[in-house]
N, C-alpha and C. Protein backbone atom coordinates (compact mmCIF):
# COMPACT_ATOMS: atom_id res chain seq x y z
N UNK A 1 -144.49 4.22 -34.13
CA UNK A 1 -144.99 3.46 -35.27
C UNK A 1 -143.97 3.46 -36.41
N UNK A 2 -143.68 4.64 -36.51
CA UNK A 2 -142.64 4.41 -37.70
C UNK A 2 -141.27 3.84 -37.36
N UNK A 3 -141.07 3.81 -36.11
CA UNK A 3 -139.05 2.97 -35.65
C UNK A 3 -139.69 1.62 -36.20
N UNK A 4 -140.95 1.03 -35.72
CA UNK A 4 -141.24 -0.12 -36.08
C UNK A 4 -141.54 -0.74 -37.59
N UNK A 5 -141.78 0.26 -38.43
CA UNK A 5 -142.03 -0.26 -39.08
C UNK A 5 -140.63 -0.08 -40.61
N UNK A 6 -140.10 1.26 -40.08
CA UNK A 6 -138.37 1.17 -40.70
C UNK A 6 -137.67 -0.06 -40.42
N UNK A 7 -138.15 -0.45 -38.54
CA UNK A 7 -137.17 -1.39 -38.26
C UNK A 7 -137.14 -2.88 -39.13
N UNK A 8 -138.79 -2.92 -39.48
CA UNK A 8 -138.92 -4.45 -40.11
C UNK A 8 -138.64 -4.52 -42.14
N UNK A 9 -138.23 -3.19 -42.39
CA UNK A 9 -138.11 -2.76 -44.33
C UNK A 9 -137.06 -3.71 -44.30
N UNK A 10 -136.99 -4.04 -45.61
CA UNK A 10 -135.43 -4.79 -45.70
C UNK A 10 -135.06 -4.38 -47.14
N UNK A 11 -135.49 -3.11 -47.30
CA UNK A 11 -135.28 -2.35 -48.43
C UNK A 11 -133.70 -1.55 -48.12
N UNK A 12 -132.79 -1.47 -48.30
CA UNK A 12 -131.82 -0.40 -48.30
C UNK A 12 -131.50 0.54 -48.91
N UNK A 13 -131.58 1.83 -49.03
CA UNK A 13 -131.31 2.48 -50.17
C UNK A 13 -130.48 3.22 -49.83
N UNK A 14 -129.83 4.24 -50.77
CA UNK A 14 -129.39 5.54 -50.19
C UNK A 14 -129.73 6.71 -50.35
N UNK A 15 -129.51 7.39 -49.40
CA UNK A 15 -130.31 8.50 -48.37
C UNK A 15 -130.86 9.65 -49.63
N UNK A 16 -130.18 10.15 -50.46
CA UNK A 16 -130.11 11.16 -51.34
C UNK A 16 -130.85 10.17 -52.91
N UNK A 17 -131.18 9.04 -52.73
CA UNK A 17 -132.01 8.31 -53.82
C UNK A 17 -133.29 8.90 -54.08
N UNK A 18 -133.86 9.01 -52.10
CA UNK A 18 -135.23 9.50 -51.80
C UNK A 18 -135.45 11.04 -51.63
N UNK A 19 -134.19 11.71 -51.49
CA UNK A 19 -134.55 13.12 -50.75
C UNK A 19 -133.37 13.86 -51.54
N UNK A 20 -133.94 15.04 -51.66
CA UNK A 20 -133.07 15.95 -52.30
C UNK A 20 -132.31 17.18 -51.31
N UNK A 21 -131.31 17.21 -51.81
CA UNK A 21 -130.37 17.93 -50.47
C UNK A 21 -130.79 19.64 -51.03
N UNK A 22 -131.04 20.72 -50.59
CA UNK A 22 -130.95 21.90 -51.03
C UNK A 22 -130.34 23.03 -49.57
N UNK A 23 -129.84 23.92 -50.58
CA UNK A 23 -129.14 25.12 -49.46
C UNK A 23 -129.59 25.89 -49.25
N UNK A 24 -128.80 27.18 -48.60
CA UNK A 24 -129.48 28.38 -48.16
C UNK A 24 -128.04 29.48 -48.34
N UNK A 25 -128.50 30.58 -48.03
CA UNK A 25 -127.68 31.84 -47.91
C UNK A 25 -128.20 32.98 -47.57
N UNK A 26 -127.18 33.45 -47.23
CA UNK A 26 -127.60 35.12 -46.17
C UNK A 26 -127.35 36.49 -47.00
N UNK A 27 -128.61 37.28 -47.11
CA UNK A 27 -128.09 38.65 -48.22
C UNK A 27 -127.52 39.09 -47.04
N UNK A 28 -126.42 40.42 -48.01
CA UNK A 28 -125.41 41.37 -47.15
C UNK A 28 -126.64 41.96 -46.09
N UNK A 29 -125.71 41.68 -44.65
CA UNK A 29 -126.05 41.94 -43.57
C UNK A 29 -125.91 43.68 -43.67
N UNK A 30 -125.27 44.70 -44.02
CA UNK A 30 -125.22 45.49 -44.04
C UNK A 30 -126.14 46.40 -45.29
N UNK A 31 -126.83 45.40 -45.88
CA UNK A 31 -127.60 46.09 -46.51
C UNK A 31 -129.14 46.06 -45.96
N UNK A 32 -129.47 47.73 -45.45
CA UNK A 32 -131.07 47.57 -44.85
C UNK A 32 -132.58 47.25 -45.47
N UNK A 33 -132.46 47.43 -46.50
CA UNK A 33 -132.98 47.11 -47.67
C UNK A 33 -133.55 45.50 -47.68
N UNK A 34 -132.66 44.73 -47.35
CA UNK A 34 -132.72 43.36 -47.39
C UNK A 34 -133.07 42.86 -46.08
N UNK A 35 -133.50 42.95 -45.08
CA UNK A 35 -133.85 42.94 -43.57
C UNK A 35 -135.32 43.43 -43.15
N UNK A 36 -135.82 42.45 -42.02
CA UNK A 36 -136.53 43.08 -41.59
C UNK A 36 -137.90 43.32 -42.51
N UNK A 37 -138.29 41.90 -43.43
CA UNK A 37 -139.25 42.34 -43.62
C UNK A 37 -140.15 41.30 -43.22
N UNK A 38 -141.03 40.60 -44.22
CA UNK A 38 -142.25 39.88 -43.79
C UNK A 38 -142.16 38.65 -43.90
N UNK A 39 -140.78 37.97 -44.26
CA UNK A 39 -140.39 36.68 -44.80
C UNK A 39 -139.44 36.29 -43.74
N UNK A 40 -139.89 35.10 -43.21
CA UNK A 40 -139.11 34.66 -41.79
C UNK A 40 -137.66 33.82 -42.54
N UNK A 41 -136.78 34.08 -41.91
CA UNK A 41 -135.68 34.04 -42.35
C UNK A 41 -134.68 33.21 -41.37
N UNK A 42 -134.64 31.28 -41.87
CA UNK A 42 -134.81 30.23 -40.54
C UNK A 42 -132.97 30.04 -40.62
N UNK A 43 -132.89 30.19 -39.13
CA UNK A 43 -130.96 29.49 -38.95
C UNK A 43 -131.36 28.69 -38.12
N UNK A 44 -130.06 28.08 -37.51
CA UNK A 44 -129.96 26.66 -36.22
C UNK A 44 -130.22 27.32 -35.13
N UNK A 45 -130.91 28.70 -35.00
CA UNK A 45 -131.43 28.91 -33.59
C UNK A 45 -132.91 28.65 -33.82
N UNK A 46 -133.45 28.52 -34.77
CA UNK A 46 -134.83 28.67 -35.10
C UNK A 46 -135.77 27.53 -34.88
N UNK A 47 -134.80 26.71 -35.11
CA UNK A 47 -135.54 25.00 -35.04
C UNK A 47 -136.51 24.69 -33.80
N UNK A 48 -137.33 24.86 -34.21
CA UNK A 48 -138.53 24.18 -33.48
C UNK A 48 -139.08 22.50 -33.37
N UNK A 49 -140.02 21.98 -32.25
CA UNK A 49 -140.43 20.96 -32.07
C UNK A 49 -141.74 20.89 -32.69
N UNK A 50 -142.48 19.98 -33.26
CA UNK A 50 -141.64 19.81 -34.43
C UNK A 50 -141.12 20.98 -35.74
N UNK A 51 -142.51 22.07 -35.66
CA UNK A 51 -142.71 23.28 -36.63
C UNK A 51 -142.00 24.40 -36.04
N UNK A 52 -141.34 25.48 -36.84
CA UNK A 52 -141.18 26.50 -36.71
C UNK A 52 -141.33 27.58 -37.46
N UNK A 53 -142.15 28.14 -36.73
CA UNK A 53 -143.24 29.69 -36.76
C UNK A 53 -142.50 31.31 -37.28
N UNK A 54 -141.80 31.21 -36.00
CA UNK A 54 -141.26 32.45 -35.92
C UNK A 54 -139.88 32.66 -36.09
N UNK A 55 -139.30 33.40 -36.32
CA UNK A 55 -137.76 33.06 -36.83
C UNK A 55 -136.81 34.54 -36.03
N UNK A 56 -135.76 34.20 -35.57
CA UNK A 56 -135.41 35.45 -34.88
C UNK A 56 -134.95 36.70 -36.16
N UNK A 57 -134.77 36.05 -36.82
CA UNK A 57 -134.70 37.49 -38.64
C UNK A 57 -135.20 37.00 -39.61
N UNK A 58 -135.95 38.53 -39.78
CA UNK A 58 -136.78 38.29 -41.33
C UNK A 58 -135.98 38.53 -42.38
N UNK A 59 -136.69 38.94 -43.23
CA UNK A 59 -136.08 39.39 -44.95
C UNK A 59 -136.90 39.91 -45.48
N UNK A 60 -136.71 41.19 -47.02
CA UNK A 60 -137.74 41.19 -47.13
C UNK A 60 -137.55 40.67 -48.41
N UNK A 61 -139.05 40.84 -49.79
CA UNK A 61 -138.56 40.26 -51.00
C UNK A 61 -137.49 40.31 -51.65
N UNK A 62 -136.81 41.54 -51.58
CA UNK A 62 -135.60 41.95 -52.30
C UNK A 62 -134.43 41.57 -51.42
N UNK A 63 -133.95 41.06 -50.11
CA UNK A 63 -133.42 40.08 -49.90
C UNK A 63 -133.40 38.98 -50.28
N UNK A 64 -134.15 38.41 -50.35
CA UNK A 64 -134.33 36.91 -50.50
C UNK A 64 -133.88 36.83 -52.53
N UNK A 65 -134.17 38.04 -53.42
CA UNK A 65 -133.63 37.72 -54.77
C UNK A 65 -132.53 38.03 -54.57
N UNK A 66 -131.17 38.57 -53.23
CA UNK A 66 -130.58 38.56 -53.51
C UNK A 66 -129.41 37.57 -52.21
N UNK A 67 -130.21 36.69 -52.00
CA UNK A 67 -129.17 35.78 -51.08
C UNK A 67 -129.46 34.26 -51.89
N UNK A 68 -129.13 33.43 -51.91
CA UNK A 68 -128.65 31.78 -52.24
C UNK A 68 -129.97 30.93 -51.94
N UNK A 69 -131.20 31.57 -51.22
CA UNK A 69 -132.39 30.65 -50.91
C UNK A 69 -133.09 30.85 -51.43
N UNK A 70 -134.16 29.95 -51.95
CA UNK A 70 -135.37 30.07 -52.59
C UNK A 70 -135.93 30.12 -50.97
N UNK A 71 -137.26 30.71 -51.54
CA UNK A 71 -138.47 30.46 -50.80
C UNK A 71 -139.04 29.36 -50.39
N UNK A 72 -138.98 28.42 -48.93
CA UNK A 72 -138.91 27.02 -48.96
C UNK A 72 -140.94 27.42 -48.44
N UNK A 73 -141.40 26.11 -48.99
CA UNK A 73 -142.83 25.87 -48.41
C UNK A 73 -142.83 25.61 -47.43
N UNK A 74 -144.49 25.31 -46.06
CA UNK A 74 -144.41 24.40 -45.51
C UNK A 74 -144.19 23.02 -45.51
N UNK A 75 -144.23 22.29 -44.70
CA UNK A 75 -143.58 21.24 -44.15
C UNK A 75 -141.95 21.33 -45.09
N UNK A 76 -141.36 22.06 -45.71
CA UNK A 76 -139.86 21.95 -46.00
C UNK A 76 -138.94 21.22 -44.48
N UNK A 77 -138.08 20.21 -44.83
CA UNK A 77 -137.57 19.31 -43.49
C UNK A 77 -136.62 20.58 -43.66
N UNK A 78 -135.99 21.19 -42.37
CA UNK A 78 -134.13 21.58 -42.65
C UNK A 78 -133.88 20.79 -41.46
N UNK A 79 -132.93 20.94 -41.76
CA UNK A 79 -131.28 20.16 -40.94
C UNK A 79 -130.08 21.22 -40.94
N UNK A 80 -129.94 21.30 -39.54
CA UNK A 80 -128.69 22.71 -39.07
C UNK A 80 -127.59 21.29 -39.69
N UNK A 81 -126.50 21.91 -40.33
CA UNK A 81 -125.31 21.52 -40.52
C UNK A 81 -124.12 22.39 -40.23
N UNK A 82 -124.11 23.44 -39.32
CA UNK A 82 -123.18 23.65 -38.55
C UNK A 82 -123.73 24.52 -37.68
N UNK A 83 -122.71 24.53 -36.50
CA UNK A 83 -123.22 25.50 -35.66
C UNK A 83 -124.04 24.45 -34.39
N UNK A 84 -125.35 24.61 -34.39
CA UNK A 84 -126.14 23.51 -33.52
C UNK A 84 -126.13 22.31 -34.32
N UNK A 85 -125.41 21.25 -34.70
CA UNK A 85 -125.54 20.44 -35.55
C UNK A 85 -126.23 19.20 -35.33
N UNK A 86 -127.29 19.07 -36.37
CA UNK A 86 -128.23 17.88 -36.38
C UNK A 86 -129.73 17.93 -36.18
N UNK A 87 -129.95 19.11 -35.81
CA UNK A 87 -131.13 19.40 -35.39
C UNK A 87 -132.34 19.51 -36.37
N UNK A 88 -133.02 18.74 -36.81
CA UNK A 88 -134.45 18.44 -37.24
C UNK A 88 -135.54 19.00 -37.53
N UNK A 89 -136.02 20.10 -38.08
CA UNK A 89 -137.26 20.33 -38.13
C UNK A 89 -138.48 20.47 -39.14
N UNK A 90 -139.49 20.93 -39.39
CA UNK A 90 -140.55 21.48 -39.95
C UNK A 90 -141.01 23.25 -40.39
N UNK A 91 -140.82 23.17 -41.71
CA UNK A 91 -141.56 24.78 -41.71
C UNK A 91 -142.70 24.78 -41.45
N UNK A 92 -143.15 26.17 -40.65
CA UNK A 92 -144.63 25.83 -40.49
C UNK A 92 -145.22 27.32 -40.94
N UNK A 93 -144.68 28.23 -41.85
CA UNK A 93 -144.70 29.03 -42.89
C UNK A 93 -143.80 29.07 -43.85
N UNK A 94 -143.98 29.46 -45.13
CA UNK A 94 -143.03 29.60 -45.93
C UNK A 94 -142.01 30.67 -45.76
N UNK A 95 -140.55 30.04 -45.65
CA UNK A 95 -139.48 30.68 -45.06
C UNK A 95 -138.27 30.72 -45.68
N UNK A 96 -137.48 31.46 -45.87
CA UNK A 96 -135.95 31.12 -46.85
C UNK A 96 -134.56 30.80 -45.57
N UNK A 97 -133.90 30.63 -45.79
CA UNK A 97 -133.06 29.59 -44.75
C UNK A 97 -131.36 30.00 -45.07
N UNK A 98 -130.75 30.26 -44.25
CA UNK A 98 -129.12 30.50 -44.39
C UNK A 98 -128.65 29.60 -44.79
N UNK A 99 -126.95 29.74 -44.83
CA UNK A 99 -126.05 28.87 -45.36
C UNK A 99 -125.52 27.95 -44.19
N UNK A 100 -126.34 27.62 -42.73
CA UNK A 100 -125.80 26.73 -42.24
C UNK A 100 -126.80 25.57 -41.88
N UNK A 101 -127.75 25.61 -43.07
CA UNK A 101 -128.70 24.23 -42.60
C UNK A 101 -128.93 24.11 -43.99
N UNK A 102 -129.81 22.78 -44.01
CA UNK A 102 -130.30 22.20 -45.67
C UNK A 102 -131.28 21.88 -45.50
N UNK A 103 -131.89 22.43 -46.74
CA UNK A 103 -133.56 21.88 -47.01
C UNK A 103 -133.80 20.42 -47.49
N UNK A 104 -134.41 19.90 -47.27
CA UNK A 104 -134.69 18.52 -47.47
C UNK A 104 -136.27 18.45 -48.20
N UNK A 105 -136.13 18.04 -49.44
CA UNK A 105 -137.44 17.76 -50.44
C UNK A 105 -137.18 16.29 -50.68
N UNK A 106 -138.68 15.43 -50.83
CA UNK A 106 -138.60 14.84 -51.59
C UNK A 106 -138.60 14.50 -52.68
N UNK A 107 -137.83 13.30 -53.15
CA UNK A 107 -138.07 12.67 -54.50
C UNK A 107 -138.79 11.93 -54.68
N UNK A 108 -140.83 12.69 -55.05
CA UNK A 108 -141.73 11.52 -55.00
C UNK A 108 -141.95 10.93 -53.64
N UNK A 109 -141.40 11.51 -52.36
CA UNK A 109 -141.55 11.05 -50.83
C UNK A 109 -141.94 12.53 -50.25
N UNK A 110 -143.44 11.71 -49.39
CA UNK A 110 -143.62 12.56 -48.56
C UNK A 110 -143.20 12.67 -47.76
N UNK A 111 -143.35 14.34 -47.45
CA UNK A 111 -142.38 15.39 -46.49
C UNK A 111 -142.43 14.36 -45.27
N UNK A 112 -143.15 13.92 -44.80
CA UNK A 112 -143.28 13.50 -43.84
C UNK A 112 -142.13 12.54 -43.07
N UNK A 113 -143.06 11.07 -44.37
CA UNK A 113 -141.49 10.66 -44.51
C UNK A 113 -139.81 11.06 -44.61
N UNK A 114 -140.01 11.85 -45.36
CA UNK A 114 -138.36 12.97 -45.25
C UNK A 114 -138.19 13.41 -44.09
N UNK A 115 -139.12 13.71 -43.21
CA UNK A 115 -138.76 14.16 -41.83
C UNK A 115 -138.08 12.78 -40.90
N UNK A 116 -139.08 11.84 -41.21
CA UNK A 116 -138.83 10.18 -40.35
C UNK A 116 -137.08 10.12 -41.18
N UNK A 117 -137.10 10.08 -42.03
CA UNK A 117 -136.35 9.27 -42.65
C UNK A 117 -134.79 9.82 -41.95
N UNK A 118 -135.25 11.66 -42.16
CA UNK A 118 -133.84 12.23 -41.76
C UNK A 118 -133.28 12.36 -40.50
N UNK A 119 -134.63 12.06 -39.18
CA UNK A 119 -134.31 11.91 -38.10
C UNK A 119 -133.19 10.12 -37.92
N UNK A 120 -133.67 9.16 -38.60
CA UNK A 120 -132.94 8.08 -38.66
C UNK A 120 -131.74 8.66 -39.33
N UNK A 121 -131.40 8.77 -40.26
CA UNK A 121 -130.36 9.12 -40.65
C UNK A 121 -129.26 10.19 -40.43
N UNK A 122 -129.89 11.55 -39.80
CA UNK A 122 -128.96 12.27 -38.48
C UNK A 122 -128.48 11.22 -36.89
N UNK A 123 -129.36 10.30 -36.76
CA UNK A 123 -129.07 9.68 -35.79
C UNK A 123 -128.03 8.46 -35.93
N UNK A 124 -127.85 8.17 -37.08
CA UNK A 124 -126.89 7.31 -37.67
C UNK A 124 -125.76 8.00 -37.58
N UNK A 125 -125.77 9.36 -38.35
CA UNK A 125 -124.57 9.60 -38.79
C UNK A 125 -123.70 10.24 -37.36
N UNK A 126 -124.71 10.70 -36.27
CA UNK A 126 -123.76 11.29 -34.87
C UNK A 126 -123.46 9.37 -33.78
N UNK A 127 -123.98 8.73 -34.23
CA UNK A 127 -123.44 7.10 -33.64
C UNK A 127 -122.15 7.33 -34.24
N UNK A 128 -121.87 7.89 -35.46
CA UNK A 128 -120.48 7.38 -36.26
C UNK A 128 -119.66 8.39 -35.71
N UNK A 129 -120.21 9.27 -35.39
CA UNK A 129 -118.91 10.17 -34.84
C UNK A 129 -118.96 10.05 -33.24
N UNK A 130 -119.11 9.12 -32.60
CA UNK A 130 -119.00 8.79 -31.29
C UNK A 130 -117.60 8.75 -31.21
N UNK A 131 -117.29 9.78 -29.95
CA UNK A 131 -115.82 10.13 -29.47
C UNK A 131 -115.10 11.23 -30.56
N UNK A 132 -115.64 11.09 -31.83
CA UNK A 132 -114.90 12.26 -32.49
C UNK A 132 -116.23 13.72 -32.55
N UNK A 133 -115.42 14.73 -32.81
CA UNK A 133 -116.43 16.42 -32.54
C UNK A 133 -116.97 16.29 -33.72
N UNK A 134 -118.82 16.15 -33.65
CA UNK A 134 -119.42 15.99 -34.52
C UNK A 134 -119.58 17.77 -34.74
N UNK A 135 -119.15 18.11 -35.40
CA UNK A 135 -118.89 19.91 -36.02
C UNK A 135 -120.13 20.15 -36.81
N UNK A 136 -120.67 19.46 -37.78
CA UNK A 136 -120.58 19.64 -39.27
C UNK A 136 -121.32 18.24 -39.92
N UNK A 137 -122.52 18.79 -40.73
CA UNK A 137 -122.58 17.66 -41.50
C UNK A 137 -122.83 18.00 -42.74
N UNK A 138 -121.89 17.29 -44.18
CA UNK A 138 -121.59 17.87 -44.98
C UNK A 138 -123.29 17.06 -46.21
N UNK A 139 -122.98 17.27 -47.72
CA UNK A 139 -123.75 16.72 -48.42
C UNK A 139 -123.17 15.61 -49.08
N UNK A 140 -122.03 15.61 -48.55
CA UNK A 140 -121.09 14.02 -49.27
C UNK A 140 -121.75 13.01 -47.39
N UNK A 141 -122.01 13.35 -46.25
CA UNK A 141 -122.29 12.52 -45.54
C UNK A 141 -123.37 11.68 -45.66
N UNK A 142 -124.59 12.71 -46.41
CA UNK A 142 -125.90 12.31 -46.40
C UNK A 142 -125.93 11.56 -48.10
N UNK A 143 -125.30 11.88 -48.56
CA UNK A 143 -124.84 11.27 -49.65
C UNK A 143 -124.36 9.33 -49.80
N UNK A 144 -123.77 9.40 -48.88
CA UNK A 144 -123.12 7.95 -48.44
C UNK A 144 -124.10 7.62 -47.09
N UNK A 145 -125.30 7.79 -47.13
CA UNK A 145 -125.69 7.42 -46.29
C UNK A 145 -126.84 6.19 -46.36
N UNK A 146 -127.21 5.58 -45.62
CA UNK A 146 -127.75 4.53 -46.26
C UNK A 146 -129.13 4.19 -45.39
N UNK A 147 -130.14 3.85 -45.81
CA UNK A 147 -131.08 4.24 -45.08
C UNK A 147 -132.33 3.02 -45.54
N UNK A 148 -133.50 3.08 -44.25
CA UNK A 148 -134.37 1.50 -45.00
C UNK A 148 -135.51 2.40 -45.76
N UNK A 149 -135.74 1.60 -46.57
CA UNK A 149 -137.38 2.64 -47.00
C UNK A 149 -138.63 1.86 -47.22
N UNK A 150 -139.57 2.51 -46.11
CA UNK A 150 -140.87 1.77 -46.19
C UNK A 150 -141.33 0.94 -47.57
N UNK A 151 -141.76 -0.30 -47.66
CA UNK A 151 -142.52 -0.36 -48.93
C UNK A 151 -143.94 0.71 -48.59
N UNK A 152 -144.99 0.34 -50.38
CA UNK A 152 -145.23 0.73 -50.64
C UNK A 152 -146.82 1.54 -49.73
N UNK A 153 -147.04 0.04 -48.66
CA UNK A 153 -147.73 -0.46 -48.04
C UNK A 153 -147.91 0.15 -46.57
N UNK A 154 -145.96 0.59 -46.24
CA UNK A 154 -145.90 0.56 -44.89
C UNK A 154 -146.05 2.17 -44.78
N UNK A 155 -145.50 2.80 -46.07
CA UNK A 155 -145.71 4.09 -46.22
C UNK A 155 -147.21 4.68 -46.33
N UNK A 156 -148.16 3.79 -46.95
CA UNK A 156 -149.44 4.49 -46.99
C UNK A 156 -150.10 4.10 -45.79
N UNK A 157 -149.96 3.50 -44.65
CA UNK A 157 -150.43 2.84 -43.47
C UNK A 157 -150.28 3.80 -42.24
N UNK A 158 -148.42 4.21 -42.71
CA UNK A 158 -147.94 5.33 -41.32
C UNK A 158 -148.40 6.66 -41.67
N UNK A 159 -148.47 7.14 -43.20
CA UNK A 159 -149.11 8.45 -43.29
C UNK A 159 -150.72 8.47 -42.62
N UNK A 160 -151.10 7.61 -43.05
CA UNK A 160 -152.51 7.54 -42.61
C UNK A 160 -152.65 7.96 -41.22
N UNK A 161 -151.97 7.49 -40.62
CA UNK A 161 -151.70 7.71 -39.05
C UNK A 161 -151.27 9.34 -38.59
N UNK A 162 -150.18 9.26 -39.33
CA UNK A 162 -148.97 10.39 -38.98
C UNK A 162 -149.93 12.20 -39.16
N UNK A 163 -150.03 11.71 -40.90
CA UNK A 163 -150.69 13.10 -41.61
C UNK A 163 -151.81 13.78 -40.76
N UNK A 164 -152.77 13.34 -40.31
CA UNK A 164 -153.55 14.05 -39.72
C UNK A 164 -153.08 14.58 -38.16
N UNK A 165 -152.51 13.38 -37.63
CA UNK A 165 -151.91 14.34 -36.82
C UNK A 165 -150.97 15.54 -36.67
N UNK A 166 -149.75 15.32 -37.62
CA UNK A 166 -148.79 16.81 -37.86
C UNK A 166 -150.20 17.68 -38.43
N UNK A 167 -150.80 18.01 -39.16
CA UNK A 167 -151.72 18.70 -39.88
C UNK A 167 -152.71 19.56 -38.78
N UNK A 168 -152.85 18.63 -37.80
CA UNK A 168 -152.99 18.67 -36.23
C UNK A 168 -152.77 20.09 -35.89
N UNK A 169 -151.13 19.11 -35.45
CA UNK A 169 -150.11 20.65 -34.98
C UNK A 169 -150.42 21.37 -35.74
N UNK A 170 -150.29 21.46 -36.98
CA UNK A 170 -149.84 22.30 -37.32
C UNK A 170 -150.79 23.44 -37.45
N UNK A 171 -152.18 23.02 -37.63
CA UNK A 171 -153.36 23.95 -37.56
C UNK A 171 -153.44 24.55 -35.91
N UNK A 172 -153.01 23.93 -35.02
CA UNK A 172 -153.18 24.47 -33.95
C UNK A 172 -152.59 25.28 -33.22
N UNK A 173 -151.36 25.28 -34.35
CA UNK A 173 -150.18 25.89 -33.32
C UNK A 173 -150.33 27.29 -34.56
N UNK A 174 -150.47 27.43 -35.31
CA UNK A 174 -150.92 28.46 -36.25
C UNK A 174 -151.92 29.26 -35.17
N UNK A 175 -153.35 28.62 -34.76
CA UNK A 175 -154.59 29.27 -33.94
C UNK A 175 -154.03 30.12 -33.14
N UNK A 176 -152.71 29.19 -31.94
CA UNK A 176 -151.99 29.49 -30.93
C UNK A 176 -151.67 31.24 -31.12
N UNK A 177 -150.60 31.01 -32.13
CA UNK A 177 -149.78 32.00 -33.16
C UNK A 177 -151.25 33.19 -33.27
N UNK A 178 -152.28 33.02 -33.64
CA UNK A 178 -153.62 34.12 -34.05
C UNK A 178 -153.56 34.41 -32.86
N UNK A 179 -154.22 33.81 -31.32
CA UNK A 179 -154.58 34.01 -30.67
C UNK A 179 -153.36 34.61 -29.44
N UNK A 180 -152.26 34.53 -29.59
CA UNK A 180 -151.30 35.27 -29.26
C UNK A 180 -151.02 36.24 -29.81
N UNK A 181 -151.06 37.12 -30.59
CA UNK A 181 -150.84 38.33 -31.45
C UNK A 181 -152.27 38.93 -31.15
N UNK A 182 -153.47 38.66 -31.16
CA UNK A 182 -154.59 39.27 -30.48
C UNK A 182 -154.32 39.31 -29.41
N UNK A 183 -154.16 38.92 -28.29
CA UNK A 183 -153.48 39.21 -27.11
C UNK A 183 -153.14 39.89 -26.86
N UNK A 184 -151.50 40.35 -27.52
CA UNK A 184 -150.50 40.93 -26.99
C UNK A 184 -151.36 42.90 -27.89
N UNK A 185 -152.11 42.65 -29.01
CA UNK A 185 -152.59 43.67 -29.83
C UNK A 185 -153.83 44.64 -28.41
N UNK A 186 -154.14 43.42 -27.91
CA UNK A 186 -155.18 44.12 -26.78
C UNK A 186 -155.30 44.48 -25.79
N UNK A 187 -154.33 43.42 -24.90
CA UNK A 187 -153.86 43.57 -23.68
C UNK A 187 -153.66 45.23 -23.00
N UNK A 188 -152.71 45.83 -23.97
CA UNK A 188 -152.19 47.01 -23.41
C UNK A 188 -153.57 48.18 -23.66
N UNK A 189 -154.34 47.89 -24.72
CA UNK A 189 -155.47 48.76 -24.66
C UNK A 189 -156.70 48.53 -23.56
N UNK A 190 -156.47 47.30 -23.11
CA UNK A 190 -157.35 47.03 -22.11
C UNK A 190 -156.75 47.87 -20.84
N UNK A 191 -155.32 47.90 -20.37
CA UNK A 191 -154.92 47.99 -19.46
C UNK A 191 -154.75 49.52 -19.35
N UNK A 192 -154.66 50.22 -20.52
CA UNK A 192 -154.25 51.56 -20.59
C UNK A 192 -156.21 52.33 -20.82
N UNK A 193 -157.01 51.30 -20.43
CA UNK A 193 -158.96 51.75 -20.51
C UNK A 193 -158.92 52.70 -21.56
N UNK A 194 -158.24 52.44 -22.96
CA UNK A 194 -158.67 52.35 -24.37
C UNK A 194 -159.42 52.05 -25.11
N UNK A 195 -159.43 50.50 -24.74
CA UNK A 195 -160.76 49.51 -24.56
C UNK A 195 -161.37 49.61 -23.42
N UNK A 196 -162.86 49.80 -23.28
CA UNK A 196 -163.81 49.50 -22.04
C UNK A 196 -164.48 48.57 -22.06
N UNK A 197 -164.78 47.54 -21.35
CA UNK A 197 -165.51 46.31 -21.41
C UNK A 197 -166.23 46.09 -20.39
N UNK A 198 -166.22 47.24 -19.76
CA UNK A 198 -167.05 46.97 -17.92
C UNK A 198 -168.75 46.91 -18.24
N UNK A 199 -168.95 46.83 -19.66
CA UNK A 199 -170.64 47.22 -20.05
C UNK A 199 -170.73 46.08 -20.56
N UNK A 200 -169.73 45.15 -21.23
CA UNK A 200 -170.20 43.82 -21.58
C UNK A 200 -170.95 42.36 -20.94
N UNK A 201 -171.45 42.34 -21.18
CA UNK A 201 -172.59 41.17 -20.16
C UNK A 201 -172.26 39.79 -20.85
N UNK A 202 -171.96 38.84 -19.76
CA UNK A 202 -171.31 37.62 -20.15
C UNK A 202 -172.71 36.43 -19.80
């Protein structure tokens, strides 16, 4: 729904008109203090379809006042810009983010849209580097980038559509997330007859 309805805008704008570029950074790795706590802490291995949950390193508060990231919300878009480059996603907790991807907010545009918008516009910008090593994508790329934008009409038509479904995921894959951590919390007490359940009547 939305290729179709970008495809018919004849609005042009540029890319950074609608969306605001923001960074990330990593506190000293050698400090333990800053590690390892309750704040998922997202790089270009983390990127999930569309949301991502779990993050392979945390942080704890006193990391995060002392590395380059704010605290991004859900639905925050990032974009890996080096390393796995181009890759797309959704927060689906509030998470702070290294120095090799960018947060993507809107200006007055929903996240949503910022997600549509930046998948078109990562997909633009690796067409342009066809045959050359797409490495890297900087904030002067997304900068010069040029992009269609729904009117006012086409935007309140596709959210209508879109929103409840990500909202969807995103409640469900959260449940998923509950109901996997009860699991894995019980499993071994069941198996180690910690828990007894042979008296429960179904």
């Amino acid at each position: 729904m939305f290729s179709s309805l970008y495809n018919r805008s004849n609005t042009e704008v540029r890319y950074t008109d609608l969306i605001q570029i923001l960074g990330g950074g990593t506190p000293k790795t050698g400090e333990t203090a800053y590690w390892n706590g309750n704040i998922a802490f997202f790089t270009p291995k983390d990127v999930g379809t569309p949301y991502t949950f779990i993050t392979e390193k945390t942080i704890t508060e006193e990391g995060l006042s002392h590395c380059n990231s704010r605290l991004y919300p859900v639905n925050t878009v990032f974009v890996t810009a080096r390393g796995t480059v181009g890759k797309v996603g959704l927060s689906g907790v509030p998470m702070a983010m290294n120095q090799s991807c960018y947060a993507l907010v809107g200006k007055e545009t929903h996240q949503l849209l910022v997600y549509f918008y930046t998948l078109k516009a990562v997909d633009r910008l690796k067409h342009k580097a066809s045959g050359a090593v797409f490495d890297a994508i900087t904030t002067r790329d997304f900068d010069s980038e040029q992009i269609m934008k729904l009117s006012d009409d086409d935007a309140k038509a596709f959210l209508c559509v879109a929103e409840p479904m990500f909202q969807e995921i995103l409640n469900n894959s959260i449940e998923n997330l509950r109901l996997s951590t009860l699991r894995d919390f019980l499993l071994p007490k069941l198996m180690s007859g910690e828990i007894d359940v042979s008296s429960v009547q179904l």
